[in-house]
PDB file of N, CA and C in Angstrom:
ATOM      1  N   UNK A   1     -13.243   5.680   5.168  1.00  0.00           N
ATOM      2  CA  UNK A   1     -11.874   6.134   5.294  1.00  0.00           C
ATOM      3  C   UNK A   1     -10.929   4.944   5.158  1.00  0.00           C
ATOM      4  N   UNK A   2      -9.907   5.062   4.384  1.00  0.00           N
ATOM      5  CA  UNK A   2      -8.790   4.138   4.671  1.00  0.00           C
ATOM      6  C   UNK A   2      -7.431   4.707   5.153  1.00  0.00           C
ATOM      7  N   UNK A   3      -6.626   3.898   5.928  1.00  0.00           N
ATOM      8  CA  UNK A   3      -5.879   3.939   6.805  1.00  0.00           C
ATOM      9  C   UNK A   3      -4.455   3.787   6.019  1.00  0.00           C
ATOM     10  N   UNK A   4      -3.677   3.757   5.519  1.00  0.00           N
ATOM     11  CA  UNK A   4      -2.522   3.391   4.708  1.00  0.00           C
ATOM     12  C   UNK A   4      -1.381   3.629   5.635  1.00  0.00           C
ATOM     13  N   UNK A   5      -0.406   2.931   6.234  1.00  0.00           N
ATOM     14  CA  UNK A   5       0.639   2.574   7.078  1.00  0.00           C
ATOM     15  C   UNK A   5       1.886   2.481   5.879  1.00  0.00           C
ATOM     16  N   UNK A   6       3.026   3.388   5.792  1.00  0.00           N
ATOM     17  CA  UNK A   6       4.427   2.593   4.412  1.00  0.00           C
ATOM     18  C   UNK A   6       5.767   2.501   5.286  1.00  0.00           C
ATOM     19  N   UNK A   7       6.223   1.757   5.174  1.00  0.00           N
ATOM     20  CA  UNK A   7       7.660   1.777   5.913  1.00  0.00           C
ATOM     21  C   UNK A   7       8.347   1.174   4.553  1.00  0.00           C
ATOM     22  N   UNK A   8       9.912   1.181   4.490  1.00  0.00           N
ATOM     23  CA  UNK A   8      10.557   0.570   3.667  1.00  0.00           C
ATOM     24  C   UNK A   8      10.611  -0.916   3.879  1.00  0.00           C
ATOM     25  N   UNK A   9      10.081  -1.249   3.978  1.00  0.00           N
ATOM     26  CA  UNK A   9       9.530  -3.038   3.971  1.00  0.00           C
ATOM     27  C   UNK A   9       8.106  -3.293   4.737  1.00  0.00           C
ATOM     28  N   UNK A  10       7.201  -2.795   4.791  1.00  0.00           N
ATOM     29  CA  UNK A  10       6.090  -3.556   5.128  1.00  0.00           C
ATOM     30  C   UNK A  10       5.003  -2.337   4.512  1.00  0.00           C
ATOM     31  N   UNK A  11       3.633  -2.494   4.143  1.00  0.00           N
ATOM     32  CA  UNK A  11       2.519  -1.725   3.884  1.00  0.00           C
ATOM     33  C   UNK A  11       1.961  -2.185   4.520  1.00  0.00           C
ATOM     34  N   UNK A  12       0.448  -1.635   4.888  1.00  0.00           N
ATOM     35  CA  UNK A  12      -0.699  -1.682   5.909  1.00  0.00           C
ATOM     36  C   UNK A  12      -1.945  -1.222   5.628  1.00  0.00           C
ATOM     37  N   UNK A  13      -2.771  -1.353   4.599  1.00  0.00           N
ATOM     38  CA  UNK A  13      -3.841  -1.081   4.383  1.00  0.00           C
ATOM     39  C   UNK A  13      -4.872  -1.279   5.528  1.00  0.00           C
ATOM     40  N   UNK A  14      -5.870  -0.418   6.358  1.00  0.00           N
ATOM     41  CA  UNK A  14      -7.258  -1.166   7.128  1.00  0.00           C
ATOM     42  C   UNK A  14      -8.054   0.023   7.093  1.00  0.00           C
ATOM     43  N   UNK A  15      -9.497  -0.253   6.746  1.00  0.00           N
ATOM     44  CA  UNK A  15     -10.782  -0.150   6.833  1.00  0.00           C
ATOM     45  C   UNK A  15     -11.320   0.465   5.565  1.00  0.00           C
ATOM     46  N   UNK A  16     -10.664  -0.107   4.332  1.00  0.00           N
ATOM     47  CA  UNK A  16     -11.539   0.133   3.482  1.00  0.00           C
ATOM     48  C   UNK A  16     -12.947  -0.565   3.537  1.00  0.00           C
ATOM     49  N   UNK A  17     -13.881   0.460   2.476  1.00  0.00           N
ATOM     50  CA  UNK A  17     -15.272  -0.809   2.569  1.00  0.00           C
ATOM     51  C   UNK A  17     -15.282  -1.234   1.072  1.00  0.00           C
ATOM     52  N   UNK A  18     -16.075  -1.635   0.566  1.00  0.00           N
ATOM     53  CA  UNK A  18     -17.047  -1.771  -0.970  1.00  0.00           C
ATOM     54  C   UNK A  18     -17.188  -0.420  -2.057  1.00  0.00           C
ATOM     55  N   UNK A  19     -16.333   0.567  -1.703  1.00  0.00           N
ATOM     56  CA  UNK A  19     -16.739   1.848  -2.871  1.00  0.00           C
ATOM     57  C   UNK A  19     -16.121   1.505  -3.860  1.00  0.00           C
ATOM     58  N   UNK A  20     -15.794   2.199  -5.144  1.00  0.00           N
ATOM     59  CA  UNK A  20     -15.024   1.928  -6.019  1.00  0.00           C
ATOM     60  C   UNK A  20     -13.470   2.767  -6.067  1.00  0.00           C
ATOM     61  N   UNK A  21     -13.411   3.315  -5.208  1.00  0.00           N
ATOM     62  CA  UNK A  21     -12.081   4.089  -4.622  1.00  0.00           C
ATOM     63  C   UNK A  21     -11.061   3.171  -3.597  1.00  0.00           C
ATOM     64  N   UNK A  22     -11.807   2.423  -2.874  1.00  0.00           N
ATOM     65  CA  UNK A  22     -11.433   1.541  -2.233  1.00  0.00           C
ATOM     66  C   UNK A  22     -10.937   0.258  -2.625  1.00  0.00           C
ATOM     67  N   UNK A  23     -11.758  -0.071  -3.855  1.00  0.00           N
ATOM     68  CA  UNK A  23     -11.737  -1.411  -4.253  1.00  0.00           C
ATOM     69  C   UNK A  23     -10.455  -1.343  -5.330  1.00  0.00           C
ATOM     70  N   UNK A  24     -10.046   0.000  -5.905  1.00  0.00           N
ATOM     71  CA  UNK A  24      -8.886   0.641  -6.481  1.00  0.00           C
ATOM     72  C   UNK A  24      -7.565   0.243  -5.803  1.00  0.00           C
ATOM     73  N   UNK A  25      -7.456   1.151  -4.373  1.00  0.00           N
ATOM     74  CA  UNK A  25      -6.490   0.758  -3.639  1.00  0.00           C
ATOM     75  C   UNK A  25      -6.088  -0.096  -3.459  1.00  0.00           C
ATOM     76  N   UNK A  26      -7.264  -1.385  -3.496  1.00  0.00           N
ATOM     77  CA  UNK A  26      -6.677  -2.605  -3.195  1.00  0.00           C
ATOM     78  C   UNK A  26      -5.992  -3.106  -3.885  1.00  0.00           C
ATOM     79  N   UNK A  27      -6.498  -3.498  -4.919  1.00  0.00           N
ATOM     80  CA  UNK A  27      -6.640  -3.874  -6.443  1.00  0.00           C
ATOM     81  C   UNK A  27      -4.541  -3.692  -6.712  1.00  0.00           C
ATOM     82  N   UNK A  28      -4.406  -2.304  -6.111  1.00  0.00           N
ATOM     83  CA  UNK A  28      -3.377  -1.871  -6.702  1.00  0.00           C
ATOM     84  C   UNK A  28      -2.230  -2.211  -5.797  1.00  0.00           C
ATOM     85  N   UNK A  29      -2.816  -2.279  -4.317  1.00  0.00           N
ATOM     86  CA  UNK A  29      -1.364  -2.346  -3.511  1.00  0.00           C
ATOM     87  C   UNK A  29      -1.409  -4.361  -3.774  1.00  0.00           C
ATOM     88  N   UNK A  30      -2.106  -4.943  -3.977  1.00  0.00           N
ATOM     89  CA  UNK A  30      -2.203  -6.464  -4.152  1.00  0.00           C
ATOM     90  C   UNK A  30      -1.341  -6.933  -5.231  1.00  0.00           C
ATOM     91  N   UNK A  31      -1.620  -5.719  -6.504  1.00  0.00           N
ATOM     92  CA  UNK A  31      -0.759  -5.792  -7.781  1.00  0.00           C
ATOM     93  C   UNK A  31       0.656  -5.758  -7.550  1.00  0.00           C
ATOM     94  N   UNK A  32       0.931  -4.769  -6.707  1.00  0.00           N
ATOM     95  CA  UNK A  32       2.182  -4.413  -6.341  1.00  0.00           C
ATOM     96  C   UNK A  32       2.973  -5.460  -5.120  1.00  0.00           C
ATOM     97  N   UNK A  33       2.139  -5.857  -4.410  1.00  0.00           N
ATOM     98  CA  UNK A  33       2.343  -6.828  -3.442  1.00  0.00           C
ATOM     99  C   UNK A  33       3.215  -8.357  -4.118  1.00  0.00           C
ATOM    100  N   UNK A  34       2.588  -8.486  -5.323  1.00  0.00           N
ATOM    101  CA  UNK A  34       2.897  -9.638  -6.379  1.00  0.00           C
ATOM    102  C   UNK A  34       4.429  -9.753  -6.533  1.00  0.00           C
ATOM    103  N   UNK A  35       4.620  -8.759  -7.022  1.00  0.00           N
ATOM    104  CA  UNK A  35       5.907  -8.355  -7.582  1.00  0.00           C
ATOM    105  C   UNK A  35       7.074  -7.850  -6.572  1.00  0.00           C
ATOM    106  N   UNK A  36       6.950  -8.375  -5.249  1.00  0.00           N
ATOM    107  CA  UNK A  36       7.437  -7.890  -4.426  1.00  0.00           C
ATOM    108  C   UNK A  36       8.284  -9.551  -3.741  1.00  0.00           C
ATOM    109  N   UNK A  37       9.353  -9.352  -2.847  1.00  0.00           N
ATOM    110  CA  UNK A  37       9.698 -10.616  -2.348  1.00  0.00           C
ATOM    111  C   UNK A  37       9.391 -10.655  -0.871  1.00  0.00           C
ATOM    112  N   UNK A  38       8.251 -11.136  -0.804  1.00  0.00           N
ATOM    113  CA  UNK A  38       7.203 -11.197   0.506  1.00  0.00           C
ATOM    114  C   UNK A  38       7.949 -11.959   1.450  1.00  0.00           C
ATOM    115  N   UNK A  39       7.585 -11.218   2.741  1.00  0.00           N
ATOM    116  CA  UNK A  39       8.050 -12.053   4.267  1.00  0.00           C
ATOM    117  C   UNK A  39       6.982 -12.650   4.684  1.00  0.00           C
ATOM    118  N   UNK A  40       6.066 -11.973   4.523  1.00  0.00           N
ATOM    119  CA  UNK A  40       4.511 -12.015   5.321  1.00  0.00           C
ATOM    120  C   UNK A  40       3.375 -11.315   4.543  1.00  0.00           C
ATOM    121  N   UNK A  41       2.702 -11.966   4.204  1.00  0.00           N
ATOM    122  CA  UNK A  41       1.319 -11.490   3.431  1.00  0.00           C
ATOM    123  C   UNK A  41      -0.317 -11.798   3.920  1.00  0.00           C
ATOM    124  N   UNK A  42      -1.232 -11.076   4.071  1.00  0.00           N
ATOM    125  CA  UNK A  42      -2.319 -10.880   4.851  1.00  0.00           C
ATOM    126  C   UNK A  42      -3.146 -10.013   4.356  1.00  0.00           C
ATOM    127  N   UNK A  43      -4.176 -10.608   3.853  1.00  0.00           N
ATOM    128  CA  UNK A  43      -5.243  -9.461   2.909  1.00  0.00           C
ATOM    129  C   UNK A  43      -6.301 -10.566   3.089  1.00  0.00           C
ATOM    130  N   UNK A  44      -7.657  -9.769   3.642  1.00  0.00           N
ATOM    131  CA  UNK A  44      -9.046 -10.270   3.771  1.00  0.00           C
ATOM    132  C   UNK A  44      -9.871  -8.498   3.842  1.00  0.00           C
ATOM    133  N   UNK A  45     -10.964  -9.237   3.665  1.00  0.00           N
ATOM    134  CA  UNK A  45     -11.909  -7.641   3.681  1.00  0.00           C
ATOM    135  C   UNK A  45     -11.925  -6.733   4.417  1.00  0.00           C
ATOM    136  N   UNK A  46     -11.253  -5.758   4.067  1.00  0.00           N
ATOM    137  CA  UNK A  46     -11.128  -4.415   4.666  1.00  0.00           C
ATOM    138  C   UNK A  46      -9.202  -4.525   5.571  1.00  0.00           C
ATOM    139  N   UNK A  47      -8.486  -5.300   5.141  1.00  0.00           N
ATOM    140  CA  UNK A  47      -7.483  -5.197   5.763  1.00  0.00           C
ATOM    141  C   UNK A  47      -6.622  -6.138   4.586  1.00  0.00           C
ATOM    142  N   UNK A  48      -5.576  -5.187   4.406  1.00  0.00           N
ATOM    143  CA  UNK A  48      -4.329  -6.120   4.300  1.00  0.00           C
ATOM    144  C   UNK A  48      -2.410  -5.687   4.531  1.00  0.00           C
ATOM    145  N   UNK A  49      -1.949  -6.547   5.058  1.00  0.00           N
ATOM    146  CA  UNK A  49      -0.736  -6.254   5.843  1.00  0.00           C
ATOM    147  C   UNK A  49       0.445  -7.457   4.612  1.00  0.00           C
ATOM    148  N   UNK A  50       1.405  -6.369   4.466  1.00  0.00           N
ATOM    149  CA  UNK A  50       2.586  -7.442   3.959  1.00  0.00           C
ATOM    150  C   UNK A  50       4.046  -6.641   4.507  1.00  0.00           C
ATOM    151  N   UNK A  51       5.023  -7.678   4.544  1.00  0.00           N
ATOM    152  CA  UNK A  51       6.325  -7.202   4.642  1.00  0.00           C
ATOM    153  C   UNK A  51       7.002  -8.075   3.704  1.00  0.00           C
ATOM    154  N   UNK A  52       7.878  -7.176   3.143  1.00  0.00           N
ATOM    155  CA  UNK A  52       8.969  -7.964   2.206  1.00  0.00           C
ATOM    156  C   UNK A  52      10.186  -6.925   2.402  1.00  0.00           C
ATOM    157  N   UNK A  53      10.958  -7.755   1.289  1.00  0.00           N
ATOM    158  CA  UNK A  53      12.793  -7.645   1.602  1.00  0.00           C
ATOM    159  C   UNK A  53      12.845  -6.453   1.196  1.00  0.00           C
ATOM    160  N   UNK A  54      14.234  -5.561   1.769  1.00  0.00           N
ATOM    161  CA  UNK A  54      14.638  -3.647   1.185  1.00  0.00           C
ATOM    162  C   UNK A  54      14.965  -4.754   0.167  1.00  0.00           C
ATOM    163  N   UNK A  55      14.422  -3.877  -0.879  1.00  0.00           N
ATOM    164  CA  UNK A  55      15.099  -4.021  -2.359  1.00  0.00           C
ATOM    165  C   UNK A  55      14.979  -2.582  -3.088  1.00  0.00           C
ATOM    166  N   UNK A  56      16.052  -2.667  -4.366  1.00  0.00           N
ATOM    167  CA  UNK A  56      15.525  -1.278  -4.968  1.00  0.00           C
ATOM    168  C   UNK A  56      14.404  -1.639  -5.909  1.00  0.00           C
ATOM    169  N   UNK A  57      13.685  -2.478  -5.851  1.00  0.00           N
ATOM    170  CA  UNK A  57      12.661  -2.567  -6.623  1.00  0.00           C
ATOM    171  C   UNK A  57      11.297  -2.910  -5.744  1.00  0.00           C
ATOM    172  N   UNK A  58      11.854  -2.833  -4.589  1.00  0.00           N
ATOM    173  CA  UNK A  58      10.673  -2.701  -3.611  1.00  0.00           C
ATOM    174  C   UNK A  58      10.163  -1.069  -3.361  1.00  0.00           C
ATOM    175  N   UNK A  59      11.455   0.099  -2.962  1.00  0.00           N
ATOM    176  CA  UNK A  59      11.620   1.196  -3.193  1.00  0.00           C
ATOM    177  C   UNK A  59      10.929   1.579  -4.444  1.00  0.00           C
ATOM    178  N   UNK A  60      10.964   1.914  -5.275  1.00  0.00           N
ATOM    179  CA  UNK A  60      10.303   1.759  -6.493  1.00  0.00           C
ATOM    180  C   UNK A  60       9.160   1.702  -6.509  1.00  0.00           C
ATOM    181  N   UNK A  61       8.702   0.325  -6.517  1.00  0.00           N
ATOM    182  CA  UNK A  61       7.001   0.036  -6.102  1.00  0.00           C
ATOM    183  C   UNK A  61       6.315   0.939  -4.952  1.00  0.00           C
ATOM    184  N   UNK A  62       6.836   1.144  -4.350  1.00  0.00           N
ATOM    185  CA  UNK A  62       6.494   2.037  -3.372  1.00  0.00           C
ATOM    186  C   UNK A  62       6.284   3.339  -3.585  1.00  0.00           C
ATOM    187  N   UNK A  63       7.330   3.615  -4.162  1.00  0.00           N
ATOM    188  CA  UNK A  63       7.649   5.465  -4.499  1.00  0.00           C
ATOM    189  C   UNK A  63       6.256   5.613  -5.305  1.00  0.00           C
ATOM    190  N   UNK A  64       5.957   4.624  -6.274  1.00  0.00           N
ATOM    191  CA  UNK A  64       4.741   4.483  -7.185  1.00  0.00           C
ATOM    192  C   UNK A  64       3.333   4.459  -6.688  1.00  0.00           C
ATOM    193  N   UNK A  65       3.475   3.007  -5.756  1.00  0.00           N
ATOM    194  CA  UNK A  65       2.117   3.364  -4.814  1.00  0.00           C
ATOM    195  C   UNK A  65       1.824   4.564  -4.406  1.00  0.00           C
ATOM    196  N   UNK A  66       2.480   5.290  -3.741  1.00  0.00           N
ATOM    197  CA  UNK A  66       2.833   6.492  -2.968  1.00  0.00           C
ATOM    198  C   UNK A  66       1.773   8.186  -3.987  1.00  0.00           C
ATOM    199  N   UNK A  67       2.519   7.640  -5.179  1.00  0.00           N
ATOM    200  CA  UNK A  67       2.489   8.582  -6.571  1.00  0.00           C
ATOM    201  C   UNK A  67       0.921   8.265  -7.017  1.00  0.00           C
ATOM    202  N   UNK A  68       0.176   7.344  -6.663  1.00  0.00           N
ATOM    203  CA  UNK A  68      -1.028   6.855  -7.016  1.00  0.00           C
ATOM    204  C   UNK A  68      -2.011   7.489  -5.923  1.00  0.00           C
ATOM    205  N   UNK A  69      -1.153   7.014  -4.901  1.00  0.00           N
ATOM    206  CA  UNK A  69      -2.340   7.353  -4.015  1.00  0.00           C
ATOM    207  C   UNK A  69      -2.366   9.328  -3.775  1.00  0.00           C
ATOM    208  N   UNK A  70      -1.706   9.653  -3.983  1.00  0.00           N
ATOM    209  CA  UNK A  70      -1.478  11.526  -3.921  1.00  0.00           C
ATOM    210  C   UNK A  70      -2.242  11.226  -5.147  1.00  0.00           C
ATOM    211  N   UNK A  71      -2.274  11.104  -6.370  1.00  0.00           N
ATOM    212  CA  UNK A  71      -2.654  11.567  -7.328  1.00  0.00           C
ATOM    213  C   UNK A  71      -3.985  11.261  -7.902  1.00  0.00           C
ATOM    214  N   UNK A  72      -4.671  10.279  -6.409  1.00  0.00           N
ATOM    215  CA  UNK A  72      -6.131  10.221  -6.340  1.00  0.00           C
ATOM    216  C   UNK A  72      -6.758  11.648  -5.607  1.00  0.00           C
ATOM    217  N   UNK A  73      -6.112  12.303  -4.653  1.00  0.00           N
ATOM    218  CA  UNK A  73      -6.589  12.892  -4.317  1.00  0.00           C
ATOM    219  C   UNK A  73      -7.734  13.209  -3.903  1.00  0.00           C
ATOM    220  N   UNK A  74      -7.747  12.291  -2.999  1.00  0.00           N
ATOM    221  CA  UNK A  74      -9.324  11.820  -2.388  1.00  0.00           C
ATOM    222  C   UNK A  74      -8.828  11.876  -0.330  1.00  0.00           C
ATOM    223  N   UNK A  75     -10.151  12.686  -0.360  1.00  0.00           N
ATOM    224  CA  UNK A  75     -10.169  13.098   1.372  1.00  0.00           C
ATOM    225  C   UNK A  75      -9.948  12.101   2.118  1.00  0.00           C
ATOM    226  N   UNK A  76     -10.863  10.727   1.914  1.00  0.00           N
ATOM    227  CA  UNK A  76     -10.995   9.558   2.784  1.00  0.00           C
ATOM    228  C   UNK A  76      -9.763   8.669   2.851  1.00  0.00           C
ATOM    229  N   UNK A  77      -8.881   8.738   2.437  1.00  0.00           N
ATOM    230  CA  UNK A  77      -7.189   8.215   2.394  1.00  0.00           C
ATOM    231  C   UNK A  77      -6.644   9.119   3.469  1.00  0.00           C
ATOM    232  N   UNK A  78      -5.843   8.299   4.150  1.00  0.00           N
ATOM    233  CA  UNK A  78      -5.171   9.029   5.438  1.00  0.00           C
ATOM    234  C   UNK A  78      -3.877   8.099   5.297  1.00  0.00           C
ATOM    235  N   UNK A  79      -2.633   8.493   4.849  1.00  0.00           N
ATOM    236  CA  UNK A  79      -1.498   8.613   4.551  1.00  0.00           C
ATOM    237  C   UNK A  79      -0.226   8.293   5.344  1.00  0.00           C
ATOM    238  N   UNK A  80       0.154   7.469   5.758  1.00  0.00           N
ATOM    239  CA  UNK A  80       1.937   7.606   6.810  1.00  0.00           C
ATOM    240  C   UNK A  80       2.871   6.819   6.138  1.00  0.00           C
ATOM    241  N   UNK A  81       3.169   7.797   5.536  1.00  0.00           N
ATOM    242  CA  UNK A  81       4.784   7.681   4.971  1.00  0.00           C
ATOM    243  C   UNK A  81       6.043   7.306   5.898  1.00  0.00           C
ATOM    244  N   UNK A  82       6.310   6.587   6.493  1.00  0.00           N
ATOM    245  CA  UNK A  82       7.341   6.794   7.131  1.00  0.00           C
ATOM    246  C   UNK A  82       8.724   5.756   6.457  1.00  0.00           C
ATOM    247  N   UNK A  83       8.835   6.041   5.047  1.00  0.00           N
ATOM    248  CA  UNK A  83      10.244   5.421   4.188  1.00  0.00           C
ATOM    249  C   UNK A  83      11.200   6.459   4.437  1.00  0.00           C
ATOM    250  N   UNK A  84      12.190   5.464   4.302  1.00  0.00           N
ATOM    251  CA  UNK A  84      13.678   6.559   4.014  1.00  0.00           C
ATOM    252  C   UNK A  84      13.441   7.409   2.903  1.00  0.00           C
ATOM    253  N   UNK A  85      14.839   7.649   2.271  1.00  0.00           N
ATOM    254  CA  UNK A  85      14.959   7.923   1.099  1.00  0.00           C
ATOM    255  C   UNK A  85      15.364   6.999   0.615  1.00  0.00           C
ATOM    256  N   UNK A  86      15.014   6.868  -0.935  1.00  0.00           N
ATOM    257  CA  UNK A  86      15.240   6.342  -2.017  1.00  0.00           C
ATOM    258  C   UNK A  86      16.591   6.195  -2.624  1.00  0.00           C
TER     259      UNK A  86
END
C-alpha cells in the first residue's frame, strides 16, 4: 500500500515497496519534485517528503500528479487531497 499526503505546498509519499507500481509513483512525484521550487526535500526507500513555494506552476504539477495517480487506478494507493482550488 502507499500512503500519498497533497497539500498546496508539500507532498508525502510513505510505504511504498519494490513493485513496479510503486517504483512508478516514485519515479514520477521525484520528476515532478525537480521542477518545483523546494523548501525541503526528503526521499529514501519507501518514503519521500517535500515542501515548496504556492506557485501556479506548483498547482499545476500537482493537479497532474493528482490526474496520474486516479488514472492508475490501482487499490493499493490511498489518496488525501487536501489542496485548495486551483
Amino acid at each position: 500500500m502507499i500512503q500519498i499526503n497533497i497539500t498546496d505546498t508539500s507532498i508525502e509519499i510513505k510505504g511504498h515497496t519494490a513493485t513496479s507500481i510503486c517504483n512508478a509513483v516514485s519515479a514520477v512525484a521525484q520528476y515532478m519534485c525537480s521542477n518545483l521550487e523546494l523548501e525541503f526535500y526528503k526521499c529514501e526507500y519507501g518514503y519521500l517528503k517535500a515542501t515548496f513555494k504556492d506557485s501556479y506552476i506548483s498547482k499545476l504539477l500537482l493537479k497532474n500528479f493528482v490526474r496520474f495517480i486516479t488514472d492508475l487506478n490501482y487499490t493499493g494507493i490511498y489518496l488525501i487531497d487536501e489542496r485548495g482550488s486551483l
